[in-house]
Protein backbone atom coordinates (compact mmCIF):
# COMPACT_ATOMS: atom_id res chain seq x y z
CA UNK A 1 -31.76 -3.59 14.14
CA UNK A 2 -34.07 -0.97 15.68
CA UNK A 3 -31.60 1.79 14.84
CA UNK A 4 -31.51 0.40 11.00
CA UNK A 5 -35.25 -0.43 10.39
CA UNK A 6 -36.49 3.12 12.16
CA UNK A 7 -37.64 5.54 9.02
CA UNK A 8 -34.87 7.93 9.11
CA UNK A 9 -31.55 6.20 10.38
CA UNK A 10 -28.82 8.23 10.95
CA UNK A 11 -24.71 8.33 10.54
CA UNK A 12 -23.63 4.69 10.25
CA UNK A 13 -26.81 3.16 10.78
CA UNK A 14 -27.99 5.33 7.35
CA UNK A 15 -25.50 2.81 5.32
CA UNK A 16 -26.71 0.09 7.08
CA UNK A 17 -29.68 0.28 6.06
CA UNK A 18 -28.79 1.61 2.41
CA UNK A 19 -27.02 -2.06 2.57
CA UNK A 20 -29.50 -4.03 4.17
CA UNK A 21 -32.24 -3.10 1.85
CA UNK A 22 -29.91 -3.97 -1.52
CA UNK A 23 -29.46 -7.70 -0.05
CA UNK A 24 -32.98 -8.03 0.90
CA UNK A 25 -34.40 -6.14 -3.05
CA UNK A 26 -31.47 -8.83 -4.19
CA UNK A 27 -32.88 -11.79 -2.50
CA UNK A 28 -36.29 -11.10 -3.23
CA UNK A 29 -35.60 -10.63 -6.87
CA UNK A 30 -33.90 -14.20 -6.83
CA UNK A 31 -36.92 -15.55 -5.14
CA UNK A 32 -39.09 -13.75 -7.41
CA UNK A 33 -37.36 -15.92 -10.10
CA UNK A 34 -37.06 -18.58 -9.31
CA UNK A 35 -40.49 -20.78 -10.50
CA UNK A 36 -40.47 -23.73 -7.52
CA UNK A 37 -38.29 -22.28 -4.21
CA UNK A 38 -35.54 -24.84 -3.29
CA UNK A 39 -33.15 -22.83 -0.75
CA UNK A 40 -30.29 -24.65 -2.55
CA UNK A 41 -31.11 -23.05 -6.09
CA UNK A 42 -31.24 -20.03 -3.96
CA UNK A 43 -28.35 -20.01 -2.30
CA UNK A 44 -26.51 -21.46 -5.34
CA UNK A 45 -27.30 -17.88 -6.93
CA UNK A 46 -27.38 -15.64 -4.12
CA UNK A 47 -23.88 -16.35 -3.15
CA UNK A 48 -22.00 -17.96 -6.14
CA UNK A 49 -23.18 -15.23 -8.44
CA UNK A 50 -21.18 -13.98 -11.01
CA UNK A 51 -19.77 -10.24 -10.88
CA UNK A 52 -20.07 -8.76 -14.60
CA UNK A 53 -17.04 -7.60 -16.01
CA UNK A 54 -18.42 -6.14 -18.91
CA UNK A 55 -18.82 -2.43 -16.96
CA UNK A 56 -15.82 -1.20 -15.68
CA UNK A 57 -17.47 -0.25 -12.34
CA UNK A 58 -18.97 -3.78 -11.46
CA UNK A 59 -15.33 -4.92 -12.35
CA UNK A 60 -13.78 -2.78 -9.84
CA UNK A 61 -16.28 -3.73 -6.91
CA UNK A 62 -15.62 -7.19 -7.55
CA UNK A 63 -11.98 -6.64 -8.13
CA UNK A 64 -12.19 -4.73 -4.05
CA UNK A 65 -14.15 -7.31 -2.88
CA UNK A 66 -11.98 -9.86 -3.63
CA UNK A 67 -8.80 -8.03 -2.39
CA UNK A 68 -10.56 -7.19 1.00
CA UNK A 69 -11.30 -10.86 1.39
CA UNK A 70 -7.73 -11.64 0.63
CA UNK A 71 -6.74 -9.48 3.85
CA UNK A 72 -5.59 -6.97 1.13
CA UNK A 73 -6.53 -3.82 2.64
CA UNK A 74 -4.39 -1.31 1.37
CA UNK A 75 -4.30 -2.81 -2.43
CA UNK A 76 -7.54 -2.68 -1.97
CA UNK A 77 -8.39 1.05 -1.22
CA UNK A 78 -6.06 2.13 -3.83
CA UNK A 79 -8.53 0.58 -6.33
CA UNK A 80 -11.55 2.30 -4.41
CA UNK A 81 -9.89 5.63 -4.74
CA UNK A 82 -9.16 4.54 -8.70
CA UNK A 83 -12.93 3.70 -9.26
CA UNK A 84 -13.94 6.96 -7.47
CA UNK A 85 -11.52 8.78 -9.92
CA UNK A 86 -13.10 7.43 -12.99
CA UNK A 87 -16.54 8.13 -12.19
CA UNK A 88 -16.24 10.96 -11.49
CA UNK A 89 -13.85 11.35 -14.87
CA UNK A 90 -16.42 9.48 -17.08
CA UNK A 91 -19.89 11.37 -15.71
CA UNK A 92 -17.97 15.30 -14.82
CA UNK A 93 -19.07 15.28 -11.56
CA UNK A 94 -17.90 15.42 -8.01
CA UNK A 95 -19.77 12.32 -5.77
CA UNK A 96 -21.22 13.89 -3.13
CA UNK A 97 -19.77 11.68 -0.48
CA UNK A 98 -16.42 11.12 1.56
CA UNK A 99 -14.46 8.03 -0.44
CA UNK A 100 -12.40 7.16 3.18
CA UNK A 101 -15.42 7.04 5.25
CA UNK A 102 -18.06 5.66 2.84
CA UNK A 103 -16.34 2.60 1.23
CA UNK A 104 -17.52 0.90 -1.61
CA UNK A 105 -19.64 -1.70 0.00
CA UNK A 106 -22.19 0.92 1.17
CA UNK A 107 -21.83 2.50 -2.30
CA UNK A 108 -22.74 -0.23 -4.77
CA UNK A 109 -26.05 1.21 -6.23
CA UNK A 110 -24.43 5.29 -6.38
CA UNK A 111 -21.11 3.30 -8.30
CA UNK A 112 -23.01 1.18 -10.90
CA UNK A 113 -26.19 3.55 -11.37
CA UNK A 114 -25.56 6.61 -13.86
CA UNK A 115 -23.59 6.64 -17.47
CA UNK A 116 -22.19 3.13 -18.15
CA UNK A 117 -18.58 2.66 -18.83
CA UNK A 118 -17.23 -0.20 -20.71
CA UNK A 119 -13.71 -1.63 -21.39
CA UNK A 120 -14.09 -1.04 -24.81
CA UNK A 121 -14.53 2.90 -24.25
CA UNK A 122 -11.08 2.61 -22.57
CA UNK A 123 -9.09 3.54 -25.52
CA UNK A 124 -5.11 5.10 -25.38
CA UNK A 125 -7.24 8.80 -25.79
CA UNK A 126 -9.13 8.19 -23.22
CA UNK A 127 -6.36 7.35 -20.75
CA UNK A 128 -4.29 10.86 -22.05
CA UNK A 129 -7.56 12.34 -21.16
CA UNK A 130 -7.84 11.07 -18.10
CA UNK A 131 -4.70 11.80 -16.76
CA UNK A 132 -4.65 15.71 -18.37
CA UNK A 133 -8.34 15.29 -16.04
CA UNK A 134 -6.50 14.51 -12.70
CA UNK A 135 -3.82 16.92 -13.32
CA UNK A 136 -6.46 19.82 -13.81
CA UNK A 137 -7.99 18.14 -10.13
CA UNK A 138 -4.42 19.15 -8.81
CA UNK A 139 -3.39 14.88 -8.22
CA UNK A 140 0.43 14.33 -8.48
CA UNK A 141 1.91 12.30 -11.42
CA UNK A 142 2.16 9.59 -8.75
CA UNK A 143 -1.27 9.44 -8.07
CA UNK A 144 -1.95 9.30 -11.52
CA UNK A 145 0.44 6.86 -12.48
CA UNK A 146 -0.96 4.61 -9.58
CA UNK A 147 -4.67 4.74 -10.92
CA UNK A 148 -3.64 4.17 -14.43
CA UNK A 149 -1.59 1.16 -13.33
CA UNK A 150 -4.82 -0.21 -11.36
CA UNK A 151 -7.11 0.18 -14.82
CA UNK A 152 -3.93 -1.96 -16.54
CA UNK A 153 -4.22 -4.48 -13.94
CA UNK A 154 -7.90 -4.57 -14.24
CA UNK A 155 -7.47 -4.90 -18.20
CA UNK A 156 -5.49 -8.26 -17.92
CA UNK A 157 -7.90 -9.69 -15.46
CA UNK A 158 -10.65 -8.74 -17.70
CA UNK A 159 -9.19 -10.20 -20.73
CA UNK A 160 -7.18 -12.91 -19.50
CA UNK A 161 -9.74 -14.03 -16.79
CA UNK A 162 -13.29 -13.28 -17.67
CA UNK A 163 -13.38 -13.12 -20.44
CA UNK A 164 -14.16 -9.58 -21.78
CA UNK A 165 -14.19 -8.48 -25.42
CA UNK A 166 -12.11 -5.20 -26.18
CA UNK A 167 -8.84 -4.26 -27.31
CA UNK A 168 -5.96 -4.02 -24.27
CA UNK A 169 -4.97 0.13 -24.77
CA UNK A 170 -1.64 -0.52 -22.80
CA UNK A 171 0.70 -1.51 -25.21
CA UNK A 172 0.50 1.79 -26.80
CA UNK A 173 0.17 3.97 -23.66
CA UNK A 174 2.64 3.72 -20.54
CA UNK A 175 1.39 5.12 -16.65
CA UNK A 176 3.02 8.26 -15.84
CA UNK A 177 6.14 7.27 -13.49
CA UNK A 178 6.65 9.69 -10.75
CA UNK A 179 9.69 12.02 -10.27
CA UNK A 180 9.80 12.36 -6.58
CA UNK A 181 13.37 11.35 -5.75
CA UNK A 182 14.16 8.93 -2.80
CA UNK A 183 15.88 10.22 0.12
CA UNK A 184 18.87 7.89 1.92
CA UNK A 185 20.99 9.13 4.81
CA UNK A 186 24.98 8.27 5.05
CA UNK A 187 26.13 6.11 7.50
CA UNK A 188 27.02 8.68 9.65
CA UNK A 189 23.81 10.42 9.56
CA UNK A 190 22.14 6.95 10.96
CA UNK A 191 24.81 6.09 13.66
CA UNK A 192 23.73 9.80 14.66
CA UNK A 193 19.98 8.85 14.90
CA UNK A 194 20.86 5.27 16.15
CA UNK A 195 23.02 6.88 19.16
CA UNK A 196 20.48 9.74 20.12
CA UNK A 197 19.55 9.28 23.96
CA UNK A 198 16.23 10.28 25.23
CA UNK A 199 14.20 9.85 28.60
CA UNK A 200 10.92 9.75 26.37
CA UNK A 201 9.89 6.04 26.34
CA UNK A 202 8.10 6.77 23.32
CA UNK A 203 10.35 8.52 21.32
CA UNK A 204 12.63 5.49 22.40
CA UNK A 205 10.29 3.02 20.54
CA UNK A 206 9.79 5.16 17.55
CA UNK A 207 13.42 5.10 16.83
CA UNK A 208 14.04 1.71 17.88
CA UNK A 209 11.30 0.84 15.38
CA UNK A 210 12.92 2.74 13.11
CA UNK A 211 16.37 1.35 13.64
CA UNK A 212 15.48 -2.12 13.59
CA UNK A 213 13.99 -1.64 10.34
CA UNK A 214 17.03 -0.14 9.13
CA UNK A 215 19.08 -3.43 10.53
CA UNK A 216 16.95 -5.82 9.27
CA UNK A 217 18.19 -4.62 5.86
CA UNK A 218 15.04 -2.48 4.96
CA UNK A 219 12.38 -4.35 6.15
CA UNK A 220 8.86 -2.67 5.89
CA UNK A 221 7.31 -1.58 8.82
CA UNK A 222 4.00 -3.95 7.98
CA UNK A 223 6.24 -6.94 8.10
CA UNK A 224 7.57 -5.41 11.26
CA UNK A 225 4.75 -5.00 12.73
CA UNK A 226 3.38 -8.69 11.54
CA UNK A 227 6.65 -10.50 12.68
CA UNK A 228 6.15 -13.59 15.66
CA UNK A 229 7.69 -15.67 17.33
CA UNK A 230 7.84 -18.31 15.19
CA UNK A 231 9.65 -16.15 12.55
CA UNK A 232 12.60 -16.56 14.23
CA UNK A 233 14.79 -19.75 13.10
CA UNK A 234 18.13 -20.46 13.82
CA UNK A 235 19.44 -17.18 15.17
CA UNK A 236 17.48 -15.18 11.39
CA UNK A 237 14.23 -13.51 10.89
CA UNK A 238 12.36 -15.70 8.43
CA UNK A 239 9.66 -14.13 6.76
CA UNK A 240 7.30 -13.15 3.27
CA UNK A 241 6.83 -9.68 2.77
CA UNK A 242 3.15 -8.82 2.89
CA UNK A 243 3.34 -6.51 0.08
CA UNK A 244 3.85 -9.40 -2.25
CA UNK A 245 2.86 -12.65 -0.67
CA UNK A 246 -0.47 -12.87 -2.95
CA UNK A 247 1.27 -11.35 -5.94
CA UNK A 248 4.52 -13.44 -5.77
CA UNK A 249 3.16 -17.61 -5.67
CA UNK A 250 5.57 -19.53 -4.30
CA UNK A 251 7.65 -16.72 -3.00
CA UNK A 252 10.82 -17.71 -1.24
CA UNK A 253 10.91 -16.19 2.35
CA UNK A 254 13.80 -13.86 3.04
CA UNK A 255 16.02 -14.65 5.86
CA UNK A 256 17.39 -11.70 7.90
CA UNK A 257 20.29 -12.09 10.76
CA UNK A 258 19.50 -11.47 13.59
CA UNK A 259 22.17 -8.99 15.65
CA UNK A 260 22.95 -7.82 18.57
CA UNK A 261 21.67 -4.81 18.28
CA UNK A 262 18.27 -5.76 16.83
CA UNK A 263 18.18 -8.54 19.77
CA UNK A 264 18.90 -5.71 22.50
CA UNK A 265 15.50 -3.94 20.48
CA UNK A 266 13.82 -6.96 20.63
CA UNK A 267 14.55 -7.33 24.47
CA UNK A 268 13.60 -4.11 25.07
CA UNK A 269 11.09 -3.59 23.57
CA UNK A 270 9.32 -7.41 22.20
CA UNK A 271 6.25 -8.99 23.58
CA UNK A 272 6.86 -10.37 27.52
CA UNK A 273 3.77 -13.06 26.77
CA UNK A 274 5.95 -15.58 24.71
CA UNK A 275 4.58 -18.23 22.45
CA UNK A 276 5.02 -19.69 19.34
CA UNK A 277 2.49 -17.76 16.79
CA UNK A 278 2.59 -14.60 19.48
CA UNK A 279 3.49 -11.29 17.72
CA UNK A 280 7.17 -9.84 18.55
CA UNK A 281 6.16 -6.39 19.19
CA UNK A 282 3.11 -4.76 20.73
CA UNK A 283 1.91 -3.59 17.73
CA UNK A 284 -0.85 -5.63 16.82
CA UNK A 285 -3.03 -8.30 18.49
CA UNK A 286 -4.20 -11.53 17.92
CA UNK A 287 -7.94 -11.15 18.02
CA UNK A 288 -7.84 -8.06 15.27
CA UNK A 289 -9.52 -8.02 12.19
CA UNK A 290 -7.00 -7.25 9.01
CA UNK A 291 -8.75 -4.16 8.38
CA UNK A 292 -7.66 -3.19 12.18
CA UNK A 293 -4.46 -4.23 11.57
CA UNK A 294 -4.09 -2.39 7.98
CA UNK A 295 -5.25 0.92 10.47
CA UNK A 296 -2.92 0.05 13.37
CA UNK A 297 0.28 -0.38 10.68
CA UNK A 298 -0.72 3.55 9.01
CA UNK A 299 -0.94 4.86 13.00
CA UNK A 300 2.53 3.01 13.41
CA UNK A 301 3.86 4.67 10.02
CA UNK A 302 2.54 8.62 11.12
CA UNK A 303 4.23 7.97 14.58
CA UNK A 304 7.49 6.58 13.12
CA UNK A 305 7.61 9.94 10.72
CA UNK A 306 6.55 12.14 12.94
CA UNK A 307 9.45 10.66 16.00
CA UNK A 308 12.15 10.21 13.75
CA UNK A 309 11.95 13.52 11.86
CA UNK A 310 12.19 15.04 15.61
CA UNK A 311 14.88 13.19 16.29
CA UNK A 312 16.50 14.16 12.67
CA UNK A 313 16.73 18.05 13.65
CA UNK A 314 17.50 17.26 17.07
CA UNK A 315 21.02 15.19 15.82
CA UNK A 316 21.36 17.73 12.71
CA UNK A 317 20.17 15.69 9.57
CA UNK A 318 17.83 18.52 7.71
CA UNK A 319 16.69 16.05 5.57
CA UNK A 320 12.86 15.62 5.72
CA UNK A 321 12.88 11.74 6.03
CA UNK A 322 10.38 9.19 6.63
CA UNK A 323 10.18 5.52 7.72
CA UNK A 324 10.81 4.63 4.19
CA UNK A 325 14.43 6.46 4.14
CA UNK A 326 14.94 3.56 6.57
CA UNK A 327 14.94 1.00 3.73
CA UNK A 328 16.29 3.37 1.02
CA UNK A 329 19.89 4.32 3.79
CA UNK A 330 19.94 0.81 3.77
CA UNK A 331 20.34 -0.24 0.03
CA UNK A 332 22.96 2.72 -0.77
CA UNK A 333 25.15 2.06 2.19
CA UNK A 334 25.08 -1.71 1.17
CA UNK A 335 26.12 -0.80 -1.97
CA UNK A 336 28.72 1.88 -1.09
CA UNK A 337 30.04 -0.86 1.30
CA UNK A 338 30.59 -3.35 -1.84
CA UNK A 339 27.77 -5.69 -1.29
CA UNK A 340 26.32 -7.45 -4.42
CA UNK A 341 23.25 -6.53 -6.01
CA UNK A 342 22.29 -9.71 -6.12
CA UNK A 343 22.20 -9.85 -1.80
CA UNK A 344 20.52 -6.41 -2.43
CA UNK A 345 17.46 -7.58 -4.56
CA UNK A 346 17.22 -10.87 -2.32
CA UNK A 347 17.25 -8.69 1.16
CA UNK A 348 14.61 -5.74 -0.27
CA UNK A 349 12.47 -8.65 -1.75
CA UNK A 350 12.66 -7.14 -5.67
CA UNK A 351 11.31 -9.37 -8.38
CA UNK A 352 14.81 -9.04 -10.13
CA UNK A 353 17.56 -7.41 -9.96
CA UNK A 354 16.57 -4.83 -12.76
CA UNK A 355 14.38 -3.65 -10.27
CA UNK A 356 16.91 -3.32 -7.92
CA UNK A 357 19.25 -1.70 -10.09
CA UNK A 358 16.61 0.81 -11.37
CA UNK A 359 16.15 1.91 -7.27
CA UNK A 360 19.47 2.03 -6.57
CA UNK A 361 20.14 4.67 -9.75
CA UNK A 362 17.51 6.86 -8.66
CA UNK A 363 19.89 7.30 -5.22
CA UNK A 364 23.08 7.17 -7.62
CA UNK A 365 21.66 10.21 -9.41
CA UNK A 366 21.52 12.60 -6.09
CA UNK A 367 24.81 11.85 -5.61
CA UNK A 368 26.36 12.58 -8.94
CA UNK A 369 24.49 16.03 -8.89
CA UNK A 370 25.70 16.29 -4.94
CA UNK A 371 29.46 15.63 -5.81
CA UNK A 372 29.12 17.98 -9.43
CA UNK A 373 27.36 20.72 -6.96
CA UNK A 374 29.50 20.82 -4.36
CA UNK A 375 32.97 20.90 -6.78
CA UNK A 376 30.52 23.86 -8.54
CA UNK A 377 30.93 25.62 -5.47
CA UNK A 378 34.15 25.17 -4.78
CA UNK A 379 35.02 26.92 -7.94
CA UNK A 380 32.58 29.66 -8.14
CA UNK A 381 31.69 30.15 -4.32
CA UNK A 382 35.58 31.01 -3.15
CA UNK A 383 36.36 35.43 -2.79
CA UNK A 384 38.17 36.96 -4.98
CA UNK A 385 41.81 37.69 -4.59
């Protein structure tokens, strides 16, 4: 406390401080108001108070706060970056501090001082201009689309929810969708990678990682890395997938076989302190915070892209894949292979199976203009007689 109460704290101890003071301004206001001090009316509106949802930026801070409680890490940056986006949109101005390393919670007063924003100044104009905006700040039509999706979610809370009075601009504007195409290898290209032999006990567990997400029909590496003990029943991998187990109530669990060769991964490579609720691989750790775990899984993600990319040239598949090409090899070769789309959508954890069938074109696309390409060069690429 010496380090925050000194005159001119420095580095982390400057946001401390920045923080400390708001709560202590906050609590003395609510003292200040209150005409006979009971520490029950106190605490009744020190920590039960309402967030406003009439300014867009008070809904957003609420909207993070309540996603960081829920262990929602990720979901919940993408909304800081979104709320960083728009102020600096709505007031044409850069803020003058780092987004990743100063989150929100050390930000409150910078976010909701300045030139108020409402959700009734969120019309379908302002959204075009908004996204023409991030375009001119050089962000991809999938960053865009991603924000503009996180202002439509924060519309239906808002109207649904708290309340708020203003018309919904979304039926008559749709987020940009973007056009980056999905990458899946053949078959052979992953018995290549699955086969590769290395002395490099890391490069070992990259691909193994890797592999065993492939086998376990796609699964995520965050559900990977989040799998225990007690997920396994009867010979299968029983789990939720963290990406929607808030989003999805009720969500059936999907049940993954367990085979031999993710068993020889999990002997190789799985936790040696058995028990119950203890994790399956060494990624994570009982005693860590979700934020620590949400920074663990991203370390685990770079390593896993930057092993099996390696490994890639090393076999001789050019491609420039990622841990995600994992998931998409495994979908196509399912379906090349004849299995339904309905064991598909159940395995990948899609909401339906129009979702499943509108990832599987996007593969069924690049190979239609592979096959029309390569009979194109069979025609016009042979000499001349």
């Amino acid at each position: 406390m010496q380090k925050v109460e000194r005159d001119s704290p420095r580095g982390q101890y400057k946001d401390i401080a920045l923080e400390y003071k708001r709560i202590v301004d906050e609590a003395e206001a609510i003292i200040n108001g209150l005409r006979v001090f009971s520490f029950n009316q106190f605490e009744d509106q020190f920590l039960n108070k309402p967030a406003s949802w009439d300014s867009v930026f008070a809904a957003i801070i609420d909207h993070v706060t309540t996603l960081r409680n829920e262990g929602r890490i990720g979901y919940a940056s993408s909304f800081e970056s979104t709320l960083r986006a728009i102020k600096e949109f709505h007031e044409g101005k850069q803020l003058p501090f780092n987004c990743r390393k100063d989150k929100v919670a050390t930000r409150y007063e910078k976010y909701l001082s300045g030139k108020p924003l409402h959700f009734v100044d969120i019309t379908p104009a302002w959204l075009v201009r908004f996204e023409a905006w991030m375009t001119k700040q050089g962000k991809g039509t999938n960053t865009s689309g991603i924000y503009v999706r996180n202002i439509r979610t924060l519309f239906n809370l808002a109207l649904e929810k708290h309340n708020v009075k203003a018309d919904n601009p979304f039926p008559s504007h749709r987020p940009k969708q973007g056009k980056g195409r999905k990458i899946a290898l053949t078959a052979q290209q992953i018995s290549l990678i699955a086969n590769y032999r290395t002395d490099d006990q890391w490069e070992q567990f990259y691909r193994d990682i890797f592999m065993f997400s492939f086998l376990a029909n796609g699964m995520n590496l965050s559900d990977i890395a989040r799998l225990r003990y007690s997920n396994i029943v009867d010979g299968e991998l029983s789990f939720v997938r963290k990406k929607t187990e808030k989003e999805e109530q009720g969500e059936n669990p999907i049940h993954v076989p367990i085979t031999a060769n993710m068993q020889d991964i999990i002997n190789r490579h799985g936790n040696r302190a058995v028990g119950h609720d203890a994790y399956l691989f060494p990624i994570l750790r009982q005693e860590w915070t979700e934020v620590r775990n949400y920074a663990e899984i991203k370390q685990l993600t770079k390593q896993v892209n930057k092993h099996i990319r390696q490994i890639a040239l090393k076999v001789g598949v050019k491609n420039k894949i990622s841990s995600n090409v994992s998931r998409h090899s495994w979908a196509t070769i399912a379906k090349n292979s004849g299995t339904s789309i309905e064991y598909i959508s159940e395995q990948l954890g899609h909401s339906s199976m129009a979702v499943t069938k509108i990832y599987l074109d996007s593969f069924e696309k690049a190979t239609r203009e592979k096959h029309s390409a390569k009979i194109e060069d069979a025609i016009y690429n042979q000499k001349a007689i």
